[in-house]
N, C-alpha and C. Protein backbone atom coordinates (compact mmCIF):
# COMPACT_ATOMS: atom_id res chain seq x y z
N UNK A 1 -8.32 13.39 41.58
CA UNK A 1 -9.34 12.59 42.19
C UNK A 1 -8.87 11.13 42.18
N UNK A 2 -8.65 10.36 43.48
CA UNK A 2 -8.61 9.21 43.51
C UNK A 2 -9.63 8.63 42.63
N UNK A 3 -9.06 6.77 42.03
CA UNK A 3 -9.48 6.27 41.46
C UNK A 3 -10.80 5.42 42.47
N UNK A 4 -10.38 5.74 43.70
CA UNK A 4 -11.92 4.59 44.47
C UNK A 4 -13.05 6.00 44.73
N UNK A 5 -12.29 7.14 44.34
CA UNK A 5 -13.55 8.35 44.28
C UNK A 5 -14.22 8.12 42.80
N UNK A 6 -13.81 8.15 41.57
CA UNK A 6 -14.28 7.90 41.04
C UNK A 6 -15.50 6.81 40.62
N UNK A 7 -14.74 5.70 41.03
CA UNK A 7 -15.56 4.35 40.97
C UNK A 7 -16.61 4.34 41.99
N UNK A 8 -16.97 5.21 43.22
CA UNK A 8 -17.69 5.65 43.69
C UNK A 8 -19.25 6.37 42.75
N UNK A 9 -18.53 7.89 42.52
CA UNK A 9 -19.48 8.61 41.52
C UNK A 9 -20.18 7.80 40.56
N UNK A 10 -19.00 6.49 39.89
CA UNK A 10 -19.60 6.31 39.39
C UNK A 10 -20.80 5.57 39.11
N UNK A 11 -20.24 4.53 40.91
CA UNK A 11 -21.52 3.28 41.04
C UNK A 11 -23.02 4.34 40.94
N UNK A 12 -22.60 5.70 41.58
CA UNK A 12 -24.01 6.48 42.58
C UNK A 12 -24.49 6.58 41.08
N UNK A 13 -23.87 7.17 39.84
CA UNK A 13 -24.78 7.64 38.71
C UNK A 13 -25.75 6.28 38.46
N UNK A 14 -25.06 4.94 38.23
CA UNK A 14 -25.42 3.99 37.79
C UNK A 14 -26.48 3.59 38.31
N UNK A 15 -26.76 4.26 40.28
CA UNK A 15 -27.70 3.58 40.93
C UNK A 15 -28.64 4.27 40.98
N UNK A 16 -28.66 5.86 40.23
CA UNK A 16 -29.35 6.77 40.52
C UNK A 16 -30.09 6.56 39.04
N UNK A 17 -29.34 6.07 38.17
CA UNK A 17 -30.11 5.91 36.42
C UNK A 17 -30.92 4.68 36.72
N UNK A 18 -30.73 3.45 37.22
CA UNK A 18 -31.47 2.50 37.59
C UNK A 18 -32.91 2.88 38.56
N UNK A 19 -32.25 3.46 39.87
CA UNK A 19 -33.33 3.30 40.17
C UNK A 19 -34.66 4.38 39.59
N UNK A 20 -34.19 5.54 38.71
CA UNK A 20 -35.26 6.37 38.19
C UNK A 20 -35.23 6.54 36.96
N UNK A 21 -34.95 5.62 36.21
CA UNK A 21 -34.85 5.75 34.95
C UNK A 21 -35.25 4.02 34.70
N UNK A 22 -35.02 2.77 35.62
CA UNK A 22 -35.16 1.65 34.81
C UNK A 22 -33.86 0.48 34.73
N UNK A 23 -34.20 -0.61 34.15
CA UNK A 23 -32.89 -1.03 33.46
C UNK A 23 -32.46 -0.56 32.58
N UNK A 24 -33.52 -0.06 31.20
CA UNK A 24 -32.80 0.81 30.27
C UNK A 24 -31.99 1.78 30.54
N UNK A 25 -32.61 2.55 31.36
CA UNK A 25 -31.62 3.58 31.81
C UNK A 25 -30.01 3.46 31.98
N UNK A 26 -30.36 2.77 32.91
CA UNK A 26 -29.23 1.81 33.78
C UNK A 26 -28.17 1.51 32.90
N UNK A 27 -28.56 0.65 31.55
CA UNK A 27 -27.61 0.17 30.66
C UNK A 27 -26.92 1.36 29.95
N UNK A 28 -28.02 2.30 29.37
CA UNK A 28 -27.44 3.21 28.64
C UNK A 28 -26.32 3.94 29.11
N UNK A 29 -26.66 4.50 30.14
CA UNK A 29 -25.41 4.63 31.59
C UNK A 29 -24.13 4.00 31.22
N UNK A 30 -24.18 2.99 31.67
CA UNK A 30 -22.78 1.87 31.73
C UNK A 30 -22.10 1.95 30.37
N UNK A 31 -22.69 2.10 28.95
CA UNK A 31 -22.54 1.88 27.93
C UNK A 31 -21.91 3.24 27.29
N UNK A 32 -22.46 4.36 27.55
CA UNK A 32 -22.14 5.45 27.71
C UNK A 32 -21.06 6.27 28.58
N UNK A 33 -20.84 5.48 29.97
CA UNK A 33 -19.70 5.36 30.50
C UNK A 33 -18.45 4.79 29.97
N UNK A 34 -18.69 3.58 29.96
CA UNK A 34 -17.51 2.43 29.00
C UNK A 34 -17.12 3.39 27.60
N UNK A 35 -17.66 4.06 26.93
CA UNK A 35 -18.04 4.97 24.92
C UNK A 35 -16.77 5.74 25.96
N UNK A 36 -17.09 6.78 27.30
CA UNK A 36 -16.73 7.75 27.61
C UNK A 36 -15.27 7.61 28.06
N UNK A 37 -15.03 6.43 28.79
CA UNK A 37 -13.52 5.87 29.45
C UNK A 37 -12.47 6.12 28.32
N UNK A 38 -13.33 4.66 27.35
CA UNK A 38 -12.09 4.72 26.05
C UNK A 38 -11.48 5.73 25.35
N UNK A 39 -12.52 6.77 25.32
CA UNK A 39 -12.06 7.73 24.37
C UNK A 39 -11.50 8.81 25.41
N UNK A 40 -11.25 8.84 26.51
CA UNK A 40 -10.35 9.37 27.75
C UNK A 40 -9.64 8.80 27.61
N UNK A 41 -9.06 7.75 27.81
CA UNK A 41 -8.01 6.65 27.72
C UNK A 41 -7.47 7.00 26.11
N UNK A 42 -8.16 7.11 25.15
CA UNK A 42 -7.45 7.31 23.83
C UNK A 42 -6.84 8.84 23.88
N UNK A 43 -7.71 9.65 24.19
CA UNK A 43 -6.80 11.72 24.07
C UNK A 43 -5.81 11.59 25.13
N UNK A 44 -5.78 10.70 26.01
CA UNK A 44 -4.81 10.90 27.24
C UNK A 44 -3.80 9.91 26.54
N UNK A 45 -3.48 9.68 25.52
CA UNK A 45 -2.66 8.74 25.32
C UNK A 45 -2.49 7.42 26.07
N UNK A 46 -2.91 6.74 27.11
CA UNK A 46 -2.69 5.70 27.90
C UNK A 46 -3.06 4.00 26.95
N UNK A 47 -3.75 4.38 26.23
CA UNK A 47 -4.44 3.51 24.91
C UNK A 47 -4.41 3.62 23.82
N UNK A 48 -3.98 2.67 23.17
CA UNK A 48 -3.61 2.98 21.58
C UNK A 48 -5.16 2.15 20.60
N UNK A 49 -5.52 2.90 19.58
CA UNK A 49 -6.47 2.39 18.68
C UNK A 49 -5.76 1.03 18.35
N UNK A 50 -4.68 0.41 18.61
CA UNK A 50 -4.25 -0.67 17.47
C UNK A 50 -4.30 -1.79 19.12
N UNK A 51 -4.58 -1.40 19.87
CA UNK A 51 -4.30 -2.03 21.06
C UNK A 51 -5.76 -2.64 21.64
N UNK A 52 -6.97 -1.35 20.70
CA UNK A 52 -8.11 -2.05 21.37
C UNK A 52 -8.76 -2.82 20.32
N UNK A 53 -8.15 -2.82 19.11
CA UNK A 53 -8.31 -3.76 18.16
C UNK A 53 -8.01 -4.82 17.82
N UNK A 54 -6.52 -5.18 18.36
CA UNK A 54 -5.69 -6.04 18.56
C UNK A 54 -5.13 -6.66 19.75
N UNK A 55 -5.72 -6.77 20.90
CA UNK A 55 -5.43 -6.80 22.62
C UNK A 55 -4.31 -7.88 22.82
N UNK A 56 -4.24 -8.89 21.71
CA UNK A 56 -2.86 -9.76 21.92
C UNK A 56 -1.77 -9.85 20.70
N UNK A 57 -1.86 -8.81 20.55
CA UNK A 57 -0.87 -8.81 19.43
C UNK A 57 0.25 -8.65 19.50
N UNK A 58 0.55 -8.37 20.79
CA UNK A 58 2.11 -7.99 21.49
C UNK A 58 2.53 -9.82 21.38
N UNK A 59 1.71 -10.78 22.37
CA UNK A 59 1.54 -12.05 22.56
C UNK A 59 2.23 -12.71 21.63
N UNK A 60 3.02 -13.65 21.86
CA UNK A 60 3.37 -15.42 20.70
C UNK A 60 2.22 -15.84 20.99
N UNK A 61 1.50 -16.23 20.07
CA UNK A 61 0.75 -17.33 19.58
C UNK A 61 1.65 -18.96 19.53
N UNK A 62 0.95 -20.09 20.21
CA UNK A 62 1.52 -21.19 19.89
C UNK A 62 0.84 -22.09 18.93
């Protein structure tokens, strides 16, 4: 599945929890999405735990 199919599905869930569920809804959604990415991104290996803890640690500091 393309990535602009996805980002599709995913606006429709977001617009479909908003409009019948609320803003709460809405948020829980997004928040629950974002919980759901990372930890896809972590079993798929593409993301490392030390990477979302540390995001510039590769970086020089001046």
């Amino acid at each position: 599945m393309s990535t602009a199919a996805v980002g599709l599905l995913a606006g429709m869930a977001l617009g479909f929890a908003g409009y019948f569920g609320g803003f709460w809804a809405f948020l829980l959604v997004l928040v629950l999405g974002v919980v759901g990415l990372v930890i896809g991104r972590l079993l798929e290996g593409d993301q490392s735990v030390d990477g979302l803890l540390h995001p510039r640690s590769g970086e020089r500091r001046r």
